[in-house]
N, C-alpha and C. Protein backbone atom coordinates (compact mmCIF):
# COMPACT_ATOMS: atom_id res chain seq x y z
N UNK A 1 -9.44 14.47 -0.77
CA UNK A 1 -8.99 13.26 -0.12
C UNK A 1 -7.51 13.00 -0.38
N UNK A 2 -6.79 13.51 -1.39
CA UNK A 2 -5.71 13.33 -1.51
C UNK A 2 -4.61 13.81 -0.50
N UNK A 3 -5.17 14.36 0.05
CA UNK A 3 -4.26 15.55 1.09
C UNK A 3 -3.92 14.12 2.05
N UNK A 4 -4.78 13.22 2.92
CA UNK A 4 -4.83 12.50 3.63
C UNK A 4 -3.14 11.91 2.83
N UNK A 5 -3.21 11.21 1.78
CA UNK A 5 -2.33 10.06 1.03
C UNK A 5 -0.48 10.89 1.21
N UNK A 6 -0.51 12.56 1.78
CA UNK A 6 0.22 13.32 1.45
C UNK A 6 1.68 12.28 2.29
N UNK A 7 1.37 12.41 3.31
CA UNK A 7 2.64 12.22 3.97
C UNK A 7 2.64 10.32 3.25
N UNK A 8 2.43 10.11 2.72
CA UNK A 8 3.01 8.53 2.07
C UNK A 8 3.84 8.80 1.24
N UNK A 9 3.11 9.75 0.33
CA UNK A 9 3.76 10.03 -1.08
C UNK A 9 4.69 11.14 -0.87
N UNK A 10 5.09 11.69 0.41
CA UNK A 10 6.47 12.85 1.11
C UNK A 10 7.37 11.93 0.82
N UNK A 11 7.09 10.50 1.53
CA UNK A 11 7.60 9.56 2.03
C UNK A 11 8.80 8.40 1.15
N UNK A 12 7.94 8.39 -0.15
CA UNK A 12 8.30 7.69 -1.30
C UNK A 12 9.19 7.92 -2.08
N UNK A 13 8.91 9.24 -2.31
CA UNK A 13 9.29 10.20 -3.25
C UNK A 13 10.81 10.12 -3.19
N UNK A 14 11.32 9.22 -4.38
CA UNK A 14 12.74 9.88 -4.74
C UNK A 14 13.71 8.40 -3.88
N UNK A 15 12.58 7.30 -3.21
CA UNK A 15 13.50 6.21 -2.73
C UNK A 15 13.76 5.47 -4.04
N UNK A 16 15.10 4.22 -3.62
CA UNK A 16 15.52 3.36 -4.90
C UNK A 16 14.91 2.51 -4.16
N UNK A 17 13.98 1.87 -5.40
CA UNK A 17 13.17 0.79 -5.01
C UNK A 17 14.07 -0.76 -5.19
N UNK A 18 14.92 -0.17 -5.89
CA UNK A 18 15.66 -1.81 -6.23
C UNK A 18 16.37 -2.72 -4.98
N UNK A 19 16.47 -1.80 -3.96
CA UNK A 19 17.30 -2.86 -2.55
C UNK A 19 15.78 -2.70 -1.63
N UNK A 20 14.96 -3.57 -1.83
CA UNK A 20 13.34 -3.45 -0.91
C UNK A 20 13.61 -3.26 0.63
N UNK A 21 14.96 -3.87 1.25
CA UNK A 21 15.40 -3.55 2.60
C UNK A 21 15.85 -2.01 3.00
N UNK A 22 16.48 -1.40 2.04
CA UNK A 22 16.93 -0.32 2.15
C UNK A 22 15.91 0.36 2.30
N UNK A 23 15.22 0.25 0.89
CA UNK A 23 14.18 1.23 0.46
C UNK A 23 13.39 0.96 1.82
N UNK A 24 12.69 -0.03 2.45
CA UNK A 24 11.91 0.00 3.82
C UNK A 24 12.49 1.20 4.83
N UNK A 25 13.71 0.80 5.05
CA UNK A 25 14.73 1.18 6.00
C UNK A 25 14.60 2.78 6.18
N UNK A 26 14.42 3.46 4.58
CA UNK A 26 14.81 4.70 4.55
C UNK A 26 13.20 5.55 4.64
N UNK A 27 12.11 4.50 4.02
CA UNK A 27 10.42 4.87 4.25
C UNK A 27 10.11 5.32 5.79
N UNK A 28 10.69 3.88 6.61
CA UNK A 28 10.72 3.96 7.91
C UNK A 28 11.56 4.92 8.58
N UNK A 29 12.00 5.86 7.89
CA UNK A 29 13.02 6.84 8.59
C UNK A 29 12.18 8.40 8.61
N UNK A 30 11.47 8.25 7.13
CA UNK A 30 10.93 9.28 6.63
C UNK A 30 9.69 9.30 7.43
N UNK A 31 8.87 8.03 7.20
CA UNK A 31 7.65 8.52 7.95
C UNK A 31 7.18 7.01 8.81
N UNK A 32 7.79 6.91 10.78
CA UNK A 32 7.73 5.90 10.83
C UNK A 32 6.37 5.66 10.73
N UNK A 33 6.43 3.83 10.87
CA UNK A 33 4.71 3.67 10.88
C UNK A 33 4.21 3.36 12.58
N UNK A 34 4.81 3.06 13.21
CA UNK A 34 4.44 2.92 14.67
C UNK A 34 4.38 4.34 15.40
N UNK A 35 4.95 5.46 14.75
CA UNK A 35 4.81 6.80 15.17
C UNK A 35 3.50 7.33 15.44
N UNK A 36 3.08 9.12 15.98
CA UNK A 36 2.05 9.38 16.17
C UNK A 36 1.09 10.15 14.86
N UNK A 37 2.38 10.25 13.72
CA UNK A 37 1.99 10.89 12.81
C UNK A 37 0.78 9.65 11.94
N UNK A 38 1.91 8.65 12.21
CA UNK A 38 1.06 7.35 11.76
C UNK A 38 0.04 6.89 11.99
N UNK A 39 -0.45 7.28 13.19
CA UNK A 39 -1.47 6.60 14.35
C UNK A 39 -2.93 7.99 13.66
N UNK A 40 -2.32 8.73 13.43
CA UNK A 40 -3.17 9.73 13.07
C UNK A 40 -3.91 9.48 11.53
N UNK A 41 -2.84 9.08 10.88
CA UNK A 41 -2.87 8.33 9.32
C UNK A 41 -3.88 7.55 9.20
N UNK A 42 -3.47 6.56 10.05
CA UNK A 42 -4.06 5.21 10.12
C UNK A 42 -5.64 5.54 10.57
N UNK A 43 -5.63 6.44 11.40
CA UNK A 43 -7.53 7.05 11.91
C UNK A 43 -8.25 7.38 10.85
N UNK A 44 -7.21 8.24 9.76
CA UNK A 44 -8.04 9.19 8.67
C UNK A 44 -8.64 7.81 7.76
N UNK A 45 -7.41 6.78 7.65
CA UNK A 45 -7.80 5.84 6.46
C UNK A 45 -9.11 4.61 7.39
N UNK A 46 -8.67 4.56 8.28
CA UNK A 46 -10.20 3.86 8.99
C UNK A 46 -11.43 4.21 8.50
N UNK A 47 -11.47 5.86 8.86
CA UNK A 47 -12.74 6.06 8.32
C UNK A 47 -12.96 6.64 7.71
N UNK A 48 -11.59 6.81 6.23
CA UNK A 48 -12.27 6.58 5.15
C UNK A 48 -13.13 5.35 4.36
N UNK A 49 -12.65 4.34 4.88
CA UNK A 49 -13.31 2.94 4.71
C UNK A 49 -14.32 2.63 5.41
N UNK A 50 -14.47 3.11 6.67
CA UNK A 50 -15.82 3.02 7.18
C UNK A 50 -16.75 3.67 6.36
N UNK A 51 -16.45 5.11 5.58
CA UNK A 51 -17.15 5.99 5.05
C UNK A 51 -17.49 5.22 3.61
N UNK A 52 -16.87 4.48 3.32
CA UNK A 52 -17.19 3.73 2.30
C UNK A 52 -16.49 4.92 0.79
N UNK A 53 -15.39 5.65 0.92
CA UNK A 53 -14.80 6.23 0.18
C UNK A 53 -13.42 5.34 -0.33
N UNK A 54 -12.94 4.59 0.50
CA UNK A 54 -11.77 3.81 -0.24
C UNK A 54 -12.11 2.23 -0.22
N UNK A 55 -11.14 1.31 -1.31
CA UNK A 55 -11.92 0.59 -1.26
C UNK A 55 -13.21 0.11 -1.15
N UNK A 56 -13.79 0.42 -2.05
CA UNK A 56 -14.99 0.25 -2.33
C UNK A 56 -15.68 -0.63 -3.01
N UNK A 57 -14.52 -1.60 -4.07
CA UNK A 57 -14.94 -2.50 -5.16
C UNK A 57 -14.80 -3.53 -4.49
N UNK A 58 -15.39 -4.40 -5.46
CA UNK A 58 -15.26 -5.93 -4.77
C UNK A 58 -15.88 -6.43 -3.39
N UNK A 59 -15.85 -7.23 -3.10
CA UNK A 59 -15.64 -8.31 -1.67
C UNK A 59 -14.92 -8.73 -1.34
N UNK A 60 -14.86 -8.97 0.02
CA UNK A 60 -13.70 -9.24 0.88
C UNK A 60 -13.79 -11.18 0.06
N UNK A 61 -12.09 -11.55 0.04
CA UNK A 61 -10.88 -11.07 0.34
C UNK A 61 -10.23 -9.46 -0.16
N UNK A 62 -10.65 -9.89 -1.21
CA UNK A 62 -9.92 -8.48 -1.41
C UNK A 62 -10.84 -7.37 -2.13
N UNK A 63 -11.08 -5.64 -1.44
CA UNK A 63 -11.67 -4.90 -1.82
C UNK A 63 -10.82 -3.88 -2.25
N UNK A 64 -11.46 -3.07 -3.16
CA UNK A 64 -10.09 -1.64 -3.92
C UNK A 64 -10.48 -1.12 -4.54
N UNK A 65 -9.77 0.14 -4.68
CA UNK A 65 -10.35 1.41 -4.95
C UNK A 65 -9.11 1.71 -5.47
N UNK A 66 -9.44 2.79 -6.16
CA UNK A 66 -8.12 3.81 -7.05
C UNK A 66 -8.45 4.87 -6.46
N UNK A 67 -7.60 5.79 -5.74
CA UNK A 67 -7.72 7.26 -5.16
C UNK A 67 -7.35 8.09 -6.26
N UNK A 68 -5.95 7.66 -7.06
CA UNK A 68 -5.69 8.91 -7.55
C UNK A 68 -4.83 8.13 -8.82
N UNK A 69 -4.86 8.78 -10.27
CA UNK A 69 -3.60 8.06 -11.33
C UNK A 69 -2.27 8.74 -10.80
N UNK A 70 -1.25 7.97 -11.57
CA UNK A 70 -0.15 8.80 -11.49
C UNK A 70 -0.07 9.82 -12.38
N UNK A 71 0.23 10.95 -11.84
CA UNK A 71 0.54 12.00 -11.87
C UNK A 71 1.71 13.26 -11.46
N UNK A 72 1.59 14.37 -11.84
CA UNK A 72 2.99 15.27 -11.19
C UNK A 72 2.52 15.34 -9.32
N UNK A 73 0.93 15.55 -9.48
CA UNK A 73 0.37 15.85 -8.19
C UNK A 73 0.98 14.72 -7.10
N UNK A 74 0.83 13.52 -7.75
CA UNK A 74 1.21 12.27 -6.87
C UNK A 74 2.26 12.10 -7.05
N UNK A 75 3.06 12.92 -7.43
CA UNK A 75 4.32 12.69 -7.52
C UNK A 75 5.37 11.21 -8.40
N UNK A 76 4.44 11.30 -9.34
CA UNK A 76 4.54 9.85 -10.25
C UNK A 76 4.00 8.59 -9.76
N UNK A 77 3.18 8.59 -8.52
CA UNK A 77 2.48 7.37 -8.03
C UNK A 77 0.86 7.12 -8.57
N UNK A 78 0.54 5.61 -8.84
CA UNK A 78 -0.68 6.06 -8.89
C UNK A 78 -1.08 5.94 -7.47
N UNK A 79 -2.46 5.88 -6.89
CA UNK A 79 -2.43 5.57 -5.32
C UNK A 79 -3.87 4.74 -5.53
N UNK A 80 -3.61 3.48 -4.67
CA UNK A 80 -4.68 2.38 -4.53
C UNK A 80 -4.73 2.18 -3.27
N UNK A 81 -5.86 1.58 -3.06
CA UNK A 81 -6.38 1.12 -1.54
C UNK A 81 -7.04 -0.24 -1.74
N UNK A 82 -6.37 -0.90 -1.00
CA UNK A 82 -6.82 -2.68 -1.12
C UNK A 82 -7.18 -2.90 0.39
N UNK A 83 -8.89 -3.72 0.95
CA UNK A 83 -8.78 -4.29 1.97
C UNK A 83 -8.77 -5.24 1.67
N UNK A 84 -8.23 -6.26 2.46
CA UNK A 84 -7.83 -7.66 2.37
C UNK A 84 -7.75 -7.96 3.33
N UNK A 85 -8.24 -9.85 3.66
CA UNK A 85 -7.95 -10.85 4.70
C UNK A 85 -7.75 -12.21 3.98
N UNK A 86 -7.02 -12.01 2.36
CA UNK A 86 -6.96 -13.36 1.63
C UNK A 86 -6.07 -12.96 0.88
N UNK A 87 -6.28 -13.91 -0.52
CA UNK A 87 -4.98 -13.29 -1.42
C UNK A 87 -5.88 -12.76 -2.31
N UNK A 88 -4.87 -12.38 -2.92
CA UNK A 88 -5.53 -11.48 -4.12
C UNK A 88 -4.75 -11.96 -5.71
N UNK A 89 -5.16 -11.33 -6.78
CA UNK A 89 -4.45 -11.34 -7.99
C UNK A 89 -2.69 -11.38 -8.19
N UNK A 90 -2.67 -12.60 -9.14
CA UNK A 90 -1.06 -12.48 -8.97
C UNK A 90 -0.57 -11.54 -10.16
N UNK A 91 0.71 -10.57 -9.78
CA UNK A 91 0.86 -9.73 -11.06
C UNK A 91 2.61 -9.34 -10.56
N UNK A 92 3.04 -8.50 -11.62
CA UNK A 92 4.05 -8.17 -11.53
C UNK A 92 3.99 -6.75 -11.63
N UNK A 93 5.22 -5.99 -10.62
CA UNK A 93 5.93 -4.89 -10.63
C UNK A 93 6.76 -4.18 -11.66
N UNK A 94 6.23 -3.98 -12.64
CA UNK A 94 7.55 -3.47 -13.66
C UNK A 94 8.34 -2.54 -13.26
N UNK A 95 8.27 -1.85 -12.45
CA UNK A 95 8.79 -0.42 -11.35
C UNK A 95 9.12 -0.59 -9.94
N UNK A 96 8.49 -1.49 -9.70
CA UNK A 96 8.57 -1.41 -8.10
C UNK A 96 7.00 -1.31 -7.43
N UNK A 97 6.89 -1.27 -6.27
CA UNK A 97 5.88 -0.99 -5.58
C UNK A 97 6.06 -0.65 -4.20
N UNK A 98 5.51 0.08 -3.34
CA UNK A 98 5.84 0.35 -2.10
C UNK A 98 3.78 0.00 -1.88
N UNK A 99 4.25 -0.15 -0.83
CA UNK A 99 2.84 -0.39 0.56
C UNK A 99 3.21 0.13 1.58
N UNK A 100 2.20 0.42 2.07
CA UNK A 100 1.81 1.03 3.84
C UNK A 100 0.51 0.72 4.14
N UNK A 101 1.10 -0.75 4.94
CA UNK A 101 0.02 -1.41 5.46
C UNK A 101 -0.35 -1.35 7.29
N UNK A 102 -1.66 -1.53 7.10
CA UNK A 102 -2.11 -1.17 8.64
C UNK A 102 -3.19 -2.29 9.15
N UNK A 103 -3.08 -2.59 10.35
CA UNK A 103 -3.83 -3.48 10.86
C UNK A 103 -4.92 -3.03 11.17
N UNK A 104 -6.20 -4.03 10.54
CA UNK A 104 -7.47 -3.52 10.97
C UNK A 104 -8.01 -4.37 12.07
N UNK A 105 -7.81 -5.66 12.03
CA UNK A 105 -8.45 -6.32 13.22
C UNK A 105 -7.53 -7.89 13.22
N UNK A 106 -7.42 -8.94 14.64
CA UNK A 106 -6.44 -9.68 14.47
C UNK A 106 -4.94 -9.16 14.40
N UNK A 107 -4.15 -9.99 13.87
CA UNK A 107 -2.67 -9.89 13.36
C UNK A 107 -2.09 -10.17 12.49
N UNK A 108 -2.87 -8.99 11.32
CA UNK A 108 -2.70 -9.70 10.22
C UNK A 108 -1.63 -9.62 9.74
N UNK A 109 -0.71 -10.79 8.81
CA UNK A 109 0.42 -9.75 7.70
C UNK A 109 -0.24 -10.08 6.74
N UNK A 110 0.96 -9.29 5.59
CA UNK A 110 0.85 -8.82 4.38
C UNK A 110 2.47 -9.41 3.66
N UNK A 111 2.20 -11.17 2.77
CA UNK A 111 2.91 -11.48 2.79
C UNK A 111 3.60 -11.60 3.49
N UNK A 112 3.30 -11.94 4.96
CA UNK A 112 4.15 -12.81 5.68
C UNK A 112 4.62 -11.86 6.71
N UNK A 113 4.43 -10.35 6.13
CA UNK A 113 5.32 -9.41 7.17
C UNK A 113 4.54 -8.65 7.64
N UNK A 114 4.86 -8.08 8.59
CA UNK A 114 4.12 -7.49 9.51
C UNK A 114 3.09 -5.95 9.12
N UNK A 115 2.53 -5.28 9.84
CA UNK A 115 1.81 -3.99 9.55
C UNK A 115 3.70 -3.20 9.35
N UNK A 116 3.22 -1.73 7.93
CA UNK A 116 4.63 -1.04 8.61
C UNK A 116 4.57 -1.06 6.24
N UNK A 117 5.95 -0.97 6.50
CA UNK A 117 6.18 -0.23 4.69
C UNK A 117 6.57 -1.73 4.30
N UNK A 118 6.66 -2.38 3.16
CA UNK A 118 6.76 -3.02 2.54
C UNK A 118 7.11 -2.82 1.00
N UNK A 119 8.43 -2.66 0.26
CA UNK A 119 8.89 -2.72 -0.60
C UNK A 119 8.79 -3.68 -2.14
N UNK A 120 8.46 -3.89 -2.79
CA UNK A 120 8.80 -4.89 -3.72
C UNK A 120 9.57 -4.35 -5.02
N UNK A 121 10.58 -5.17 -5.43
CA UNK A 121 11.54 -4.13 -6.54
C UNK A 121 11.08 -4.16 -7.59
N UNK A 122 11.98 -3.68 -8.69
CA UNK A 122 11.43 -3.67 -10.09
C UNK A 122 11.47 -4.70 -10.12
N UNK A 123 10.05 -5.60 -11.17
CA UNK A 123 10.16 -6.84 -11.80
C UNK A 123 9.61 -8.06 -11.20
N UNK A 124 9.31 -7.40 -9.83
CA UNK A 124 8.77 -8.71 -8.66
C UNK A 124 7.41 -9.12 -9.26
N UNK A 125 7.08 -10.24 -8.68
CA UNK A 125 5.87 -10.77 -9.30
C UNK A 125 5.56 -12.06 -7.94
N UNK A 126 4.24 -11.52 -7.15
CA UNK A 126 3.52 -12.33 -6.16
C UNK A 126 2.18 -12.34 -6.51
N UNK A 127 1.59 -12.91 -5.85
CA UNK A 127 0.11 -13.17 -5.11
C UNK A 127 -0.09 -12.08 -3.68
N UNK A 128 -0.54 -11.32 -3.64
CA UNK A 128 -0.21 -10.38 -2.39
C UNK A 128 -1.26 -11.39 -1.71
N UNK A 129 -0.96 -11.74 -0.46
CA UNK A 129 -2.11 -12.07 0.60
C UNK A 129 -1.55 -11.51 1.92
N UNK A 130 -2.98 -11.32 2.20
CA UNK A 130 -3.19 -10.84 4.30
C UNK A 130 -3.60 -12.48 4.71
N UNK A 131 -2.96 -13.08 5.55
CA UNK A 131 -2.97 -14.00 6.59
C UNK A 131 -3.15 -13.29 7.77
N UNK A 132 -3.82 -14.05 9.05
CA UNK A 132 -3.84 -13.66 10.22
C UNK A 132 -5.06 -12.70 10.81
N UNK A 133 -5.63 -12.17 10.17
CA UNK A 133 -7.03 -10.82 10.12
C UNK A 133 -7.31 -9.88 9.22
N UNK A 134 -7.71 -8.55 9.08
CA UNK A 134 -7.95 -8.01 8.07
C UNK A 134 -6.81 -6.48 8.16
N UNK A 135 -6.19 -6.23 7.07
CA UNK A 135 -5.27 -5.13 6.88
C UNK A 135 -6.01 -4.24 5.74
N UNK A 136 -5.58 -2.85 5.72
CA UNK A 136 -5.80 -1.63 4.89
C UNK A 136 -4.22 -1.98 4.32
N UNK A 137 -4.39 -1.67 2.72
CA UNK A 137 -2.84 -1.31 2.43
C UNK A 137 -3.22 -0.42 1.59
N UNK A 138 -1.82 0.26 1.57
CA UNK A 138 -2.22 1.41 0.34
C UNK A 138 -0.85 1.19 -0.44
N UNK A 139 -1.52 0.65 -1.53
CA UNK A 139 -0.40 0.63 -2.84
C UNK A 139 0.22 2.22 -3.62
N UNK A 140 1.62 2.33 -3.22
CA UNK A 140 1.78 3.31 -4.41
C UNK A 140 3.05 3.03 -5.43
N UNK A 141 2.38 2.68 -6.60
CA UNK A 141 2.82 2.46 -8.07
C UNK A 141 3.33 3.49 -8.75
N UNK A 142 4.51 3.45 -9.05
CA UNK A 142 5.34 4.51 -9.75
C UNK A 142 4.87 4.28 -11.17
N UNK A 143 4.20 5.25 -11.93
CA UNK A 143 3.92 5.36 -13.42
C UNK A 143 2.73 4.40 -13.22
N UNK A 144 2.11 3.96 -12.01
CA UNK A 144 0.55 3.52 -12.54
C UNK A 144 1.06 1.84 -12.89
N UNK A 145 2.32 1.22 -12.66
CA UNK A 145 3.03 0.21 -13.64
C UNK A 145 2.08 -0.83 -12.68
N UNK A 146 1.70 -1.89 -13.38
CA UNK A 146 1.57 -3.28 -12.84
C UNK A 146 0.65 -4.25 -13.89
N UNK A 147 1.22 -5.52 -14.03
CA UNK A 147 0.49 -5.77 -14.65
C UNK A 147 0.05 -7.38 -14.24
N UNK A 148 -1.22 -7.52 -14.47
CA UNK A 148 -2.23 -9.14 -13.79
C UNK A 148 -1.38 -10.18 -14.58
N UNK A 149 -1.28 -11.05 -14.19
CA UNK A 149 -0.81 -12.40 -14.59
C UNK A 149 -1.88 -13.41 -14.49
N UNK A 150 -1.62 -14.17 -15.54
CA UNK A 150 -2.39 -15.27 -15.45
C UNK A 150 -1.64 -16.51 -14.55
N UNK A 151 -2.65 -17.26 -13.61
CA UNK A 151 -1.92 -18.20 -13.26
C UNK A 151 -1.06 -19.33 -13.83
């Protein structure tokens, strides 16, 4: 299953997470998300979740799964899969975080922004929520870093 996560983590690999605009800017260069490579992406991760292989924990609002730790293989990412149509746990980025989020039904965002890459820098600290319908995101965490906050 990891093969699927490949072109994210092509994608990641080696951006500076600290300017989240840039870093989008340059994700979106590498591998767009409205493209056909994407559209193909986005099929495999459908039904892996239909298949009941990602995201698997929990209840909706928010469901998740761990695909893979970080590793050399992942190229220092760990790789997570969150479905969501609410918020979820608030925590912080000690590294950064990148997403590649995809619309599953409705219009949903993800924090406010649309389907597509989503950046957060070192040190950020939210509540991730999907407003609007239900989104796939796939978290990838450099060194596995994040940690839950209490409200």
């Amino acid at each position: 299953m990891l093969e699927t996560f490949q072109p994210l983590l092509d994608a990641a690999d080696g951006v500076d997470l600290s300017d989240a605009a840039s870093a989008e800017a340059e994700l979106t260069k590498r591998f767009d998300p409205t493209g056909d490579d994407a559209a193909k992406l986005n099929a495999a991760l459908r039904a892996l979740l239909d298949e009941g292989r990602i995201a698997d924990r929990g209840e909706l609002p928010v469901k998740w799964g761990r695909v893979a730790k970080a590793d050399p293989a992942t190229r220092g990412f760990s790789i997570d899969v969150v479905h969501m149509n609410g918020p979820g746990p608030r925590h912080k980025h000690p590294k950064g975080e990148v997403d590649y989020c995809i619309a599953l039904d409705g219009e949903p965002t993800f924090d406010g922004r649309p389907p597509g890459w989503v950046v957060l820098p070192e040190g950020s600290v939210h509540v991730p929520t999907v407003a609007g319908g239900r989104m796939l995101i796939v978290y990838l965490l450099p060194d596995g870093a994040m940690e839950f906050l209490k409200d």
